[in-house]
Structures are given as C-alpha cells and as structure tokens.
Protein backbone atom coordinates (compact mmCIF):
# COMPACT_ATOMS: atom_id res chain seq x y z
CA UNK A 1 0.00 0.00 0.00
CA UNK A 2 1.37 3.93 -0.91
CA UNK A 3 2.62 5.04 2.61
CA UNK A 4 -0.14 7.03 4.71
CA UNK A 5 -1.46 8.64 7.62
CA UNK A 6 -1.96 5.12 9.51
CA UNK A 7 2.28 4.40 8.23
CA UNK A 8 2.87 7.62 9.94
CA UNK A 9 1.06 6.83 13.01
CA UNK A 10 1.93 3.43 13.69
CA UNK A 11 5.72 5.10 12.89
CA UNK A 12 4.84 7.59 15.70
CA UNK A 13 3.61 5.21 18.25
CA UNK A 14 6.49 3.12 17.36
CA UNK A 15 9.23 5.88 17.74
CA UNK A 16 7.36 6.88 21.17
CA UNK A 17 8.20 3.66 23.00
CA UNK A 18 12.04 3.50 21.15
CA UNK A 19 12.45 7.35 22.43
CA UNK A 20 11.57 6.51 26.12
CA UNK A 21 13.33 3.51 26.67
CA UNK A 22 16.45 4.41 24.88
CA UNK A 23 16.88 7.41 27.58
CA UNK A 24 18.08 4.68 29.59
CA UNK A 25 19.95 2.45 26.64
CA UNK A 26 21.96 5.00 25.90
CA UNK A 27 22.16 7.37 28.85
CA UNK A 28 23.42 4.45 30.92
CA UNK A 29 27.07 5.37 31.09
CA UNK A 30 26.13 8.99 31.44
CA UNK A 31 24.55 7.87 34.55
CA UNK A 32 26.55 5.26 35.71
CA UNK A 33 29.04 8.48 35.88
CA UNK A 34 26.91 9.97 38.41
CA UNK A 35 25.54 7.39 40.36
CA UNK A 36 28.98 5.84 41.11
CA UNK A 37 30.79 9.15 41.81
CA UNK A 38 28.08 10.46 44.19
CA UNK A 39 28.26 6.50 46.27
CA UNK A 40 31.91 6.41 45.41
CA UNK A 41 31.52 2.53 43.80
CA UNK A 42 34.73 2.21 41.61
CA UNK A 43 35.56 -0.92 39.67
CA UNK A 44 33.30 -3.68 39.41
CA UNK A 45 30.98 -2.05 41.61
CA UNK A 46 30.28 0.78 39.71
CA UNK A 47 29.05 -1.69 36.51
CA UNK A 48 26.96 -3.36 39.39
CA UNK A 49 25.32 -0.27 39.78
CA UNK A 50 23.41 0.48 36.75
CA UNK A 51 24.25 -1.37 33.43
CA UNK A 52 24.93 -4.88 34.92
CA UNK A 53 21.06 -4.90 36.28
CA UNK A 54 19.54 -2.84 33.43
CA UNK A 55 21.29 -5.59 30.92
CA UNK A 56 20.33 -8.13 33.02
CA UNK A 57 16.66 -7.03 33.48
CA UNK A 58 16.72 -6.78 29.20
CA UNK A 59 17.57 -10.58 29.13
CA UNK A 60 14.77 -11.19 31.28
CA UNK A 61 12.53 -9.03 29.66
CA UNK A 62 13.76 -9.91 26.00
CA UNK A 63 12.87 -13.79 26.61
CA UNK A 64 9.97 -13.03 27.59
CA UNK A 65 7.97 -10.47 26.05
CA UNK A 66 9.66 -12.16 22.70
CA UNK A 67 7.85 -15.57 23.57
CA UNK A 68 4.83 -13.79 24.88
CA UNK A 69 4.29 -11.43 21.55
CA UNK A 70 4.11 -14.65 19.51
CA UNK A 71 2.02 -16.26 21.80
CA UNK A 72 -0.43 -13.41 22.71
CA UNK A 73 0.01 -11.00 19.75
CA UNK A 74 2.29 -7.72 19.33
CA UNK A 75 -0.32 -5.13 20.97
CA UNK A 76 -0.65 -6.61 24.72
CA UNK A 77 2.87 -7.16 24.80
CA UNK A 78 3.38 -3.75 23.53
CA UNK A 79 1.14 -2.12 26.59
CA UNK A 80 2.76 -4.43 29.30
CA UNK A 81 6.21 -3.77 28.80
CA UNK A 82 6.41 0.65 28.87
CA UNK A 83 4.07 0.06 32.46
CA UNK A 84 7.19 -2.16 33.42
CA UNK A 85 9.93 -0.14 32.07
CA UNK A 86 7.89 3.08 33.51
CA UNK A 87 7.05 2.00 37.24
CA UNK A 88 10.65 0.51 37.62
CA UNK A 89 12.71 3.70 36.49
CA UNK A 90 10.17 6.61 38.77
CA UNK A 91 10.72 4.26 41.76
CA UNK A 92 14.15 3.86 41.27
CA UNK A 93 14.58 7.36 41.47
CA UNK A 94 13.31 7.65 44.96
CA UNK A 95 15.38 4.93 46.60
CA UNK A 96 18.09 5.88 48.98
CA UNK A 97 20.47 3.23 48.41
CA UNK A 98 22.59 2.19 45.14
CA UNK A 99 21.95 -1.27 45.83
CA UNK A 100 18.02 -0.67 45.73
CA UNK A 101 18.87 1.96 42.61
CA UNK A 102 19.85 -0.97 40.67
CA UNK A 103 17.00 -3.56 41.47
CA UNK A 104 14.64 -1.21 40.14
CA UNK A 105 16.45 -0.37 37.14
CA UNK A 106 16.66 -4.11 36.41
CA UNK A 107 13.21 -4.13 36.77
CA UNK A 108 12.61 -1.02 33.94
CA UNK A 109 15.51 -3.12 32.37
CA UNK A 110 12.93 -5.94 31.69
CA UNK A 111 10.32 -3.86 30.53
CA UNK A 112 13.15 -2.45 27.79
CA UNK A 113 14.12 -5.76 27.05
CA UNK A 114 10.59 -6.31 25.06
CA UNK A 115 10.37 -2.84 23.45
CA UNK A 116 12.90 -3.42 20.49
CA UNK A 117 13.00 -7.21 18.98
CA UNK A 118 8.95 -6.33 19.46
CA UNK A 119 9.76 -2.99 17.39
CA UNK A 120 11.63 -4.44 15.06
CA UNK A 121 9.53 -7.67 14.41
CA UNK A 122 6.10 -5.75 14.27
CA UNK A 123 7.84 -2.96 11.60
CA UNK A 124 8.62 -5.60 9.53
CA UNK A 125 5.49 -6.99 9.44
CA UNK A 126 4.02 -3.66 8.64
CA UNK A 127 6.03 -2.33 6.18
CA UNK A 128 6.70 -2.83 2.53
CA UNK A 129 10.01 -4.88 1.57
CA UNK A 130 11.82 -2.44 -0.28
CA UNK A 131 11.23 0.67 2.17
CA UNK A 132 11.17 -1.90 5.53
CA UNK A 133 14.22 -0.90 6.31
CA UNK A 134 14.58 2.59 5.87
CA UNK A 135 10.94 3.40 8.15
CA UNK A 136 12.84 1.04 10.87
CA UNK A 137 15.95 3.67 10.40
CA UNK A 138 13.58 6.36 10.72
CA UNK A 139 12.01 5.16 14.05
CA UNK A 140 15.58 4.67 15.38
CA UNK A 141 16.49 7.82 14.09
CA UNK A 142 13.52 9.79 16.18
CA UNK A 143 14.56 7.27 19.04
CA UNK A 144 18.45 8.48 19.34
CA UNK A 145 17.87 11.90 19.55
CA UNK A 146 17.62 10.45 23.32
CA UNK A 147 20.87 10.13 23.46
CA UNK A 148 22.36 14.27 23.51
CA UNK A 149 19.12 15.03 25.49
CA UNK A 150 19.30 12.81 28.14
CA UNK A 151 22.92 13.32 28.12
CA UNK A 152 22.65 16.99 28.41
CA UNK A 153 20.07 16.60 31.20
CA UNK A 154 22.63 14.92 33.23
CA UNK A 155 25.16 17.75 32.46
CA UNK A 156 22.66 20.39 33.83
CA UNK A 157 21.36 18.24 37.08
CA UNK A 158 25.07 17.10 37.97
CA UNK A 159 25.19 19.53 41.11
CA UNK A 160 21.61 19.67 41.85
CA UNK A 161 21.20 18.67 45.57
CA UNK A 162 23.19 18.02 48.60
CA UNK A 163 26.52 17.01 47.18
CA UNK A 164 28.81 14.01 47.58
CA UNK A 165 32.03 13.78 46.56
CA UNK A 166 30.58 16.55 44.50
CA UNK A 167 27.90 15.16 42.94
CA UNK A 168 24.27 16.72 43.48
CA UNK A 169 21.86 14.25 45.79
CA UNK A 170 19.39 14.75 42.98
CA UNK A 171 21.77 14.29 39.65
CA UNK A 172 21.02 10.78 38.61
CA UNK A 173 17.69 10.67 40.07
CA UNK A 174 15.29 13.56 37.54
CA UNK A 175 16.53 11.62 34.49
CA UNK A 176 15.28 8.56 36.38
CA UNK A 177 11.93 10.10 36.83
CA UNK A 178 12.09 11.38 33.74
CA UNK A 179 12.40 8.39 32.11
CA UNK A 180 9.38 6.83 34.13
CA UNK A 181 7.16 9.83 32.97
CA UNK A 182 7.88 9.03 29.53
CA UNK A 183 7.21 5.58 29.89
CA UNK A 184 3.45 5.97 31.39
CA UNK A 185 3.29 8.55 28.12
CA UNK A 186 3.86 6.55 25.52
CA UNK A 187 1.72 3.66 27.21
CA UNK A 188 -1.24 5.80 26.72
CA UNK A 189 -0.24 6.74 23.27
CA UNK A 190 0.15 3.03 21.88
CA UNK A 191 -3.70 2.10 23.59
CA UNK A 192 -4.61 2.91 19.43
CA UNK A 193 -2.40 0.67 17.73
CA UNK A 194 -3.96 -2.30 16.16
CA UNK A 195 -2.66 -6.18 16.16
CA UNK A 196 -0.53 -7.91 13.41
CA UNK A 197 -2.52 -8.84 10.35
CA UNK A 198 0.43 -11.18 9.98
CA UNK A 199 0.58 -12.44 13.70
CA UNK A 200 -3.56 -12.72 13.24
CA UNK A 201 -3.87 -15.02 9.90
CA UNK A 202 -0.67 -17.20 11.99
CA UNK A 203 -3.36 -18.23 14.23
CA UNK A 204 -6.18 -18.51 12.41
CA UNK A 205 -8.02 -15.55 13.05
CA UNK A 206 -8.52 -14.73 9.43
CA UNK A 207 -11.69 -12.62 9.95
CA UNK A 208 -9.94 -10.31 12.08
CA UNK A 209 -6.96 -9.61 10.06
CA UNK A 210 -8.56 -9.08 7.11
CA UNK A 211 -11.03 -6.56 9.22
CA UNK A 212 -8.08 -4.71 10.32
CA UNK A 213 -6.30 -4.93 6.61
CA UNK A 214 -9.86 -3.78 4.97
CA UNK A 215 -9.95 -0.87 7.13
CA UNK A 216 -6.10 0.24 6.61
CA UNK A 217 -6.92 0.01 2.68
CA UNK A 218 -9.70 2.32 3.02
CA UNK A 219 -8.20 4.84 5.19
CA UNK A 220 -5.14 5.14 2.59
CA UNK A 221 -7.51 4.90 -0.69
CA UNK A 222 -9.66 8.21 1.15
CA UNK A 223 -6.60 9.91 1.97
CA UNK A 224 -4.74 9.49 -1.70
CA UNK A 225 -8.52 9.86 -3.33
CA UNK A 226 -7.93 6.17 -4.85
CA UNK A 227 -10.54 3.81 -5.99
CA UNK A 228 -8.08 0.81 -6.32
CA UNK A 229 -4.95 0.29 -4.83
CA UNK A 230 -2.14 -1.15 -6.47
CA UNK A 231 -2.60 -4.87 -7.44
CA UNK A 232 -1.68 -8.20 -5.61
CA UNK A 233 1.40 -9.16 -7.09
CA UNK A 234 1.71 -12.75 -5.25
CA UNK A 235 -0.18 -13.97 -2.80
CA UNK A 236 1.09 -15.83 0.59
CA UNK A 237 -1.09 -17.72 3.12
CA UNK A 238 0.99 -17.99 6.09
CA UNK A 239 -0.89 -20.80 7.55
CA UNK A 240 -1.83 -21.69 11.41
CA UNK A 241 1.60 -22.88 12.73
CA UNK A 242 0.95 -22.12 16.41
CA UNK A 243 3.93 -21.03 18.38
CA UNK A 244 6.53 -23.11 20.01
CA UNK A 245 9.59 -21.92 21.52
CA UNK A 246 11.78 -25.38 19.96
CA UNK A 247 10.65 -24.35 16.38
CA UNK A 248 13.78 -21.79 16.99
CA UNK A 249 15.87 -24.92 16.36
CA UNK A 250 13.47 -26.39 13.40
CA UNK A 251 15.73 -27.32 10.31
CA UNK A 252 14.40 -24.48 8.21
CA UNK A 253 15.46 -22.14 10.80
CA UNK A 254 17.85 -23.55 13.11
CA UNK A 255 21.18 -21.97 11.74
CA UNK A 256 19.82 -18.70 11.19
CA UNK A 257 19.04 -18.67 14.92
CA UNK A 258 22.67 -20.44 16.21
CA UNK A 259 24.63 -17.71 13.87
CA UNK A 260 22.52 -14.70 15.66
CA UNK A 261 22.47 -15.98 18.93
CA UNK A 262 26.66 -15.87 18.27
CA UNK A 263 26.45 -12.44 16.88
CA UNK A 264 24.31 -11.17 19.69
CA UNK A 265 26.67 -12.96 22.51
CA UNK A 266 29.86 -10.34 20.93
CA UNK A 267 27.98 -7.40 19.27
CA UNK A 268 26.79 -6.02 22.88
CA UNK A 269 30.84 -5.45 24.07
CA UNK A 270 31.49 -3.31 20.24
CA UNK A 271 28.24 -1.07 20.80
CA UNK A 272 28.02 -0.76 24.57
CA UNK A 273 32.18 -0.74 25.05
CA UNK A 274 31.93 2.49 23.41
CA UNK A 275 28.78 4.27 24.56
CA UNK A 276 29.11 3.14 28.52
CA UNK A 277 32.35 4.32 28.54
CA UNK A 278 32.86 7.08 26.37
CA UNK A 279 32.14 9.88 29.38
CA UNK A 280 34.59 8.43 31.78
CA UNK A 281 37.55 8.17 29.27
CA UNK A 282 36.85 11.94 28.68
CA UNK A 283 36.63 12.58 32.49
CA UNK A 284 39.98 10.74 32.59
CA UNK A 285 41.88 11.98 29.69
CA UNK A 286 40.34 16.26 30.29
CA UNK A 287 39.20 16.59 33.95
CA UNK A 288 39.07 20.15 33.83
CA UNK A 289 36.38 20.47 31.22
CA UNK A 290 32.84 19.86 30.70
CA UNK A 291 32.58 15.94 30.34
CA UNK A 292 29.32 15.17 30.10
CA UNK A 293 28.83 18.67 27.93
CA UNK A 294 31.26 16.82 25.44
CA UNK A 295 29.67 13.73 25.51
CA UNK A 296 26.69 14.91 24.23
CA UNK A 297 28.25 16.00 21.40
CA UNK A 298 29.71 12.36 20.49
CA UNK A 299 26.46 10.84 21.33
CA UNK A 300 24.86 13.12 18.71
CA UNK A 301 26.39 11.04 16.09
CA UNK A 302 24.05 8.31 16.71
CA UNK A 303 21.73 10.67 15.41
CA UNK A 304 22.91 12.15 12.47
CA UNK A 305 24.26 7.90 11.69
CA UNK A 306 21.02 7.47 11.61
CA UNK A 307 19.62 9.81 8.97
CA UNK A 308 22.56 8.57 7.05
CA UNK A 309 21.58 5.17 7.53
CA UNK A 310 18.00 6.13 6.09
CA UNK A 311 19.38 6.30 2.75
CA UNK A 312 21.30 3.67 2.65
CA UNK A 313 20.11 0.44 4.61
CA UNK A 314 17.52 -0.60 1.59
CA UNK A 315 20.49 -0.14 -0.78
CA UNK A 316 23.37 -2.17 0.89
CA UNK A 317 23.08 -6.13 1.49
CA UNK A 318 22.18 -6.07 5.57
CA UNK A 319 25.30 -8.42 6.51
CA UNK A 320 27.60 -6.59 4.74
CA UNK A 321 26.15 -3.26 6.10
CA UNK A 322 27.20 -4.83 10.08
CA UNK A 323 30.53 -5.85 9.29
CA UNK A 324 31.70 -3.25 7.13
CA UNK A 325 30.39 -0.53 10.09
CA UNK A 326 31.60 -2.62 12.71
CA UNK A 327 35.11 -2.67 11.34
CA UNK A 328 35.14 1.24 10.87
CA UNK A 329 33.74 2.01 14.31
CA UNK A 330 37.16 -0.45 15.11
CA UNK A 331 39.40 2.02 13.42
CA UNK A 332 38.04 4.79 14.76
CA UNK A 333 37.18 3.44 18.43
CA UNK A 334 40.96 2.87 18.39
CA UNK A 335 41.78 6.14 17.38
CA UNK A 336 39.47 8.31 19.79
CA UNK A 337 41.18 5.73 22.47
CA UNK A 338 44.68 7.24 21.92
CA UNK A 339 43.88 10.77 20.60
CA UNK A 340 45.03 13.29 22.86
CA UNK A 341 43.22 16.47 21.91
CA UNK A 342 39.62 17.26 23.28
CA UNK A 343 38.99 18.36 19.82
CA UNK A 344 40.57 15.38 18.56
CA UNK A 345 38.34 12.91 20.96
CA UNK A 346 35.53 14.74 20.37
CA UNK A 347 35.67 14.25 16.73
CA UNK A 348 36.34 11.20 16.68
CA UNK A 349 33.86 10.39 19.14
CA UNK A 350 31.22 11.16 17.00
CA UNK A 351 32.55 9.60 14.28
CA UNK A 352 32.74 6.04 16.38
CA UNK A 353 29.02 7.12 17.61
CA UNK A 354 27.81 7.91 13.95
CA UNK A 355 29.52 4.40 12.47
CA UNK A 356 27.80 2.28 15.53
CA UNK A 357 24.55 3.66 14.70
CA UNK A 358 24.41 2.59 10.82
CA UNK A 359 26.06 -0.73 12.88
CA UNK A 360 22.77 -1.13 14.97
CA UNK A 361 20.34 -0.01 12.87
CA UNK A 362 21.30 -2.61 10.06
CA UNK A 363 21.15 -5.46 12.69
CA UNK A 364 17.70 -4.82 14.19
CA UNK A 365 16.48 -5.03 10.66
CA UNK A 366 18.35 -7.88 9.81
CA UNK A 367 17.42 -10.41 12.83
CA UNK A 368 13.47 -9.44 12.33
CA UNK A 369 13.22 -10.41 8.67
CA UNK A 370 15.47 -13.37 8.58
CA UNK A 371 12.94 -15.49 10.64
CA UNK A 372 8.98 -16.55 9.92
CA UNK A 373 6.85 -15.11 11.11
CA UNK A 374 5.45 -17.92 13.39
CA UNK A 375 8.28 -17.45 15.79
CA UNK A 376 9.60 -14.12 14.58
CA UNK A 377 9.39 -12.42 17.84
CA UNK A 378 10.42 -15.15 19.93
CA UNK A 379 13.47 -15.83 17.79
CA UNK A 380 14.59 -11.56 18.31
CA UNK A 381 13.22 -11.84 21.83
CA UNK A 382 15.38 -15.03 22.26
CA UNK A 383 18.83 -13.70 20.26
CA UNK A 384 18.72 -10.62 21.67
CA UNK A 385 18.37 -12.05 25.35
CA UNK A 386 22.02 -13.44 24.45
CA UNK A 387 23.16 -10.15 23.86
CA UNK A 388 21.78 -8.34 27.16
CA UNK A 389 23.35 -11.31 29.59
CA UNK A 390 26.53 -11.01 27.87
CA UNK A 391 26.35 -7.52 27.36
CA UNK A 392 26.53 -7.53 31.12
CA UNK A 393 29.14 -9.34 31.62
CA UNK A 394 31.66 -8.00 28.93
CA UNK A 395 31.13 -4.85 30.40
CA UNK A 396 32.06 -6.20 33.71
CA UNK A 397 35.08 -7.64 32.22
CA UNK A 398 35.52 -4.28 30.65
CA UNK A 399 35.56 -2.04 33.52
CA UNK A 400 37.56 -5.05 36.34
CA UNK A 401 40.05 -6.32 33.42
CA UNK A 402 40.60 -4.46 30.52
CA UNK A 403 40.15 -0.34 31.38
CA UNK A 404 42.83 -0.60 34.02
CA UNK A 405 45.25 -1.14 31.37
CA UNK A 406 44.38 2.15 29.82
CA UNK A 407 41.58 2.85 27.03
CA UNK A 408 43.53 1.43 24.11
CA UNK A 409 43.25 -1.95 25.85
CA UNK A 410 39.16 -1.51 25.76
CA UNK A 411 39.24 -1.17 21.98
CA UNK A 412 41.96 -4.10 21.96
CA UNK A 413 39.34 -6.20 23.02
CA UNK A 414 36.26 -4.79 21.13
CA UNK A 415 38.60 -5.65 17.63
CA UNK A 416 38.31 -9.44 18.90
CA UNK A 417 34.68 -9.40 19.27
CA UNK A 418 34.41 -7.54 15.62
CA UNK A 419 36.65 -10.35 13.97
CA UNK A 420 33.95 -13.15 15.97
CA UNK A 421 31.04 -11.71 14.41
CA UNK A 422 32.15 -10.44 11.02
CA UNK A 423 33.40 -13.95 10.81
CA UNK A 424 30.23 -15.23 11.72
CA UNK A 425 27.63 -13.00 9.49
CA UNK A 426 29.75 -13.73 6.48
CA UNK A 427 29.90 -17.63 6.25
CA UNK A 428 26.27 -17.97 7.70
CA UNK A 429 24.53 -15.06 7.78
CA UNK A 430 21.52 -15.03 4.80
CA UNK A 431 20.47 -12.47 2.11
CA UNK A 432 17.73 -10.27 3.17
CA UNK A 433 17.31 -6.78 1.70
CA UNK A 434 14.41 -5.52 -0.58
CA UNK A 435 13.16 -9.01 -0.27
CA UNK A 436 9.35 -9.97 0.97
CA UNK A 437 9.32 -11.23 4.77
CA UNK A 438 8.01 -14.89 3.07
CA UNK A 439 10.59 -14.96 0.52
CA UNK A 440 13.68 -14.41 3.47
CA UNK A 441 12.14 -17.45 5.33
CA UNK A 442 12.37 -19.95 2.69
C-alpha cells in the first residue's frame, strides 16, 4: 500500500516507546558516571550499579515479552512492557540506596528488554520490503535523539542537591523520573495501535486480520482519493503454525538462529564498550572540562548515523552493512582511544558514535526479517536475550580487566569481538534486503 497517515502513526507510536526507553539504553554510562561518583563505587561495583542490572533485566525481559508477543500478539505485549519499564525507572529514582537503585532499574531493564525485537519484528510486518528498512531507520532515528538530550540533562542536574564527593543528591535521580514519565506517556499513546494482520492469519483468526487490513486500505484509498490500490502481485497464506519456543531450532530455521544468537553474545561489548564508557575516558583523559557537555556531542552522532543510515540500509546487502560498520567504528574506536586532543576525541567520538549507529540499525532489521513469522518475535526476543546477559558481563570484564590497562586496551578487546562476528555473518549469515518477509524465510 502507498505510505499514509496510519504508516505515519503506527511510525509515531512506534518511535514513542524506542524514544523513552532508549533514555536509559543509551544514557546508561552517562549515569553510571553519576551514580557511582556520588556513592563512590569504583571498579566492578560501579558496573553493578546500573548497566549490569539494566542488561540483566533486558535478558529477562527480552525472553519473555519475545515468547509472549508470539504467543499473545504484538499489541498486549506492547502495553505491558512501557508500564514495566515506567514504574521501575520513577521508583528507582526515589530509593536511597545504590543497591536498591539498581534492582529497580533491572526491573525497567525488563520492561526495555521487550520494546525493540517487538519494534523491530512488528515494523517488519508492517512495512513494505523495499522501504522496511529505511521506516525502521527512521524510528531509530527519532529514538536516538535520546541520546544528547538525556545526556545533556545529566550535564545540567550534575550539582543539583546536597553534594557528595561533588555530585548533586538529585543528579542521577530527575533523568530517572524522567524516564518513568515518559514511559506511562507513551503507554497511553500506543492504547490505538492495532494487532498484526500477519501475527492474526498465523493463528487462524482470518476474519480479524482481514477486518483490520480492509480498514487500513480504506483509510489510505480516502486519503490518496484512490478507488483501487495497487494490485496483488503474489499472494502468501501464512498458515496456522501455532507457536513453540523449539521451532527456533526447526531445520528451516535452526542456523539462522545459532549464527545470531553468536552475533548477539559479541555485538553487545562493540556497541556498549563504546557508549558506557565514552564519558569516563573523557573525564579521565580532560578533567578540567565539561565531560558530560562533550559527551553529548559524540552521542549526537548516533543521530545524524542514523539519517545517514536512512538512505542507505535498503540499498546495501544487511550483513555486509554490520561488518563493514563494525570494522570502521574499530578504526576509529581505536583512534578516539589514543587521541590526545579534546577536539581530537571529540571528533572522533562522533565519528565512532555515527559508524555504531548505521552498525545497529542494520542489525535490528536484519534479525526481524530473517525469521517466519510464526516465531519471529520469539526468535529476536530469544537472540537478543544473548546479547543483554553477555552484554553484562563483557562490560564487567571491561571495567575489572581491561580499562585498568588504559583505554587502548578496551578497543583491543572490542577488535576481537568484531573479527567473531564479522566472521560469523559472512559464512552464515543469509540475504535479506528488498526481499518480501516470506521470501527471506524460505
């Protein structure tokens, strides 16, 4: 169908729930900066503090709201999970104690932890082939400009409070309430989107979807003053398979789902090694400048990676968009790591931060369409699980192992986890761009 006002709301509503949670996604080192300097955790306990849980919590929360979404439709799963991520992040911004902190956040963790294989499995289903994955680069792209605000929030709220060890009692704590607030928001917003034709006609109810397809076709032949819309070129009927959570390792599917369970187990230390650390290797290397000011700068390359990566993820084979991004945001990870300018960190900050961007949004395409739609959620609920436990702990081994050594050792170890899962797309990973959702799963 010609792209119309229901494509731009379901975009919206979409974008809402991306926006909101990724406040915490990728304000996470911003404030794991704060919360550790104003409890003084160093080390190890400083990861235990915010990303370890909120990671964790996203395993939880990816598992489940993946096997849930196949099993009870996109929409519920869609309302549950921004009530979760909301409730956990406003309490955790009224608990006294790091340790308390953290178990909320995991709990908001597992509410973020069904928001994007969910986003990126019910996009797919929505969109046409050959634009599918430039409208999921556009919701991303509306979702990062979290990044620089939330980051700039914390700049501004740093001293705000009674301090210790001169951070403000309040800092960390009105971006966690902020967060919450946007999370009830955007629940209220989504109570209008509709289910899944696709996820519908999976289990039979064929009545339905085609009530909710009629009514989409009418809406977009009264807005463009059609009388037809563009012909059926080849029909599909997807069958009643219901879901199952070992039809993950079904021969039709099962390598598709070992090779991106091993690319989500390695891709979390090259995307999160960068952005949870970025502030406090600027702290480090220019103490006697705005850190956090800077670092929303860098971070605003995710955003302007992403309008890039509008134009060119429906043009470029999906695989070869990851590795080729994750190899650059090697090169120049490795340079910001032993730049010593601020001008020269800064720049190249933001060009690691615009590279990771085109990096992640090519992936979240690519693990949504590779897989039927029968377990298409479950399978990008159950990959991306991998990535949030191990996420967790490579950042753990990160910050106890590796950053002691200095910040060229980080990227040291991020260029082993690039070679794993260029490696790993390459000899296994499938074609997928421009194609129809039923032609990938074949």
């Amino acid at each position: 169908m010609p792209f119309g006002r229901f494509h731009r709301n379901f975009l919206a509503m979409l974008a809402a729930g991306e926006w909101a949670e990724s406040l915490m996604l990728l304000g996470n080192g911003a404030l794991l900066a704060l919360v550790s300097g104003y409890y003084g955790l160093k080390g190890a306990y400083a990861a235990y503090a915010l990303p370890t849980p909120f990671f964790a919590g996203e395993f939880v929360g990816s598992l489940l709201f993946g096997w849930l979404a196949d099993k009870r439709g996109r929409r519920s799963v869609f309302l549950y999970n921004q009530l979760i991520f909301g409730a956990g992040m406003l309490v955790a911004g009224f608990m006294p104690l790091w340790q308390l902190i953290a178990l909320f956040v995991f709990i908001g963790g597992i509410g973020v932890g069904g928001e994007f294989p969910l986003v990126d499995s019910y996009g797919s289903e929505v969109f046409r082939g050959k634009q599918r994955g430039g409208r999921l680069a556009l919701i991303y792209t509306l979702a990062v400009t979290a990044a620089p605000f939330i980051v700039y929030v914390t700049s501004l709220t740093k001293g705000v409070g009674p301090l210790s060890n001169g951070i403000g009692f309040y800092s960390f704590r009105i971006p966690l309430w902020i967060m919450g607030v946007a999370g009830f928001v955007v629940w209220g917003l989504r109570l209008r989107l509709p289910e899944s034709p696709r996820w519908l006609e999976v289990h039979g109810r064929y009545e339905e979807a085609d009530a909710i397809t009629s009514r989409i076709e009418e809406s977009i032949k009264r807005e463009k003053g059609l009388q037809e819309l563009p012909p059926v070129v080849q029909k599909t009927n997807l069958g009643e398979k219901p879901t199952k959570f070992r039809d993950l390792f079904a021969p039709d599917i099962r390598t598709r789902t070992i090779m991106m369970t091993i690319f989500q187990i390695f891709q979390g230390g090259i995307f999160y090694g960068f952005t949870t650390f970025a502030p406090g290797l600027i702290i480090k290397s220019h103490p006697l400048h705005n850190p956090l000011g800077y670092a929303a700068v860098i971070y605003s390359g995710f955003f302007f990676g992403s309008i890039a990566n509008i134009f060119i993820i429906d043009r470029v084979e999906r695989k070869w968009g990851i590795i080729v991004s994750a190899i650059l945001a090697g090169v120049f990870g490795t340079l910001f790591a032993v730049v010593h300018s601020l001008t020269g960190a800064v720049i190249l900050g933001f060009v690691t931060a615009f590279i990771l961007w085109n990096f992640s949004n090519f992936f979240h395409q690519y693990q949504a369409e590779i897989f039927p739609t029968r377990v298409r959620t479950t399978a990008a609920g159950f990959v991306y699980a991998w990535s949030r436990i191990s996420t967790s702990i490579l950042l753990l081994i990160i910050s106890a192992f590796v950053l002691p050594h200095g910040p060229l050792a980080v990227f040291d170890f991020v260029w082993f986890l690039i070679v794993i899962v260029s490696l790993d797309l390459a000899i296994l990973g499938p074609r997928s761009t421009g194609k129809r959702l039923e032609e990938i799963a074949v």
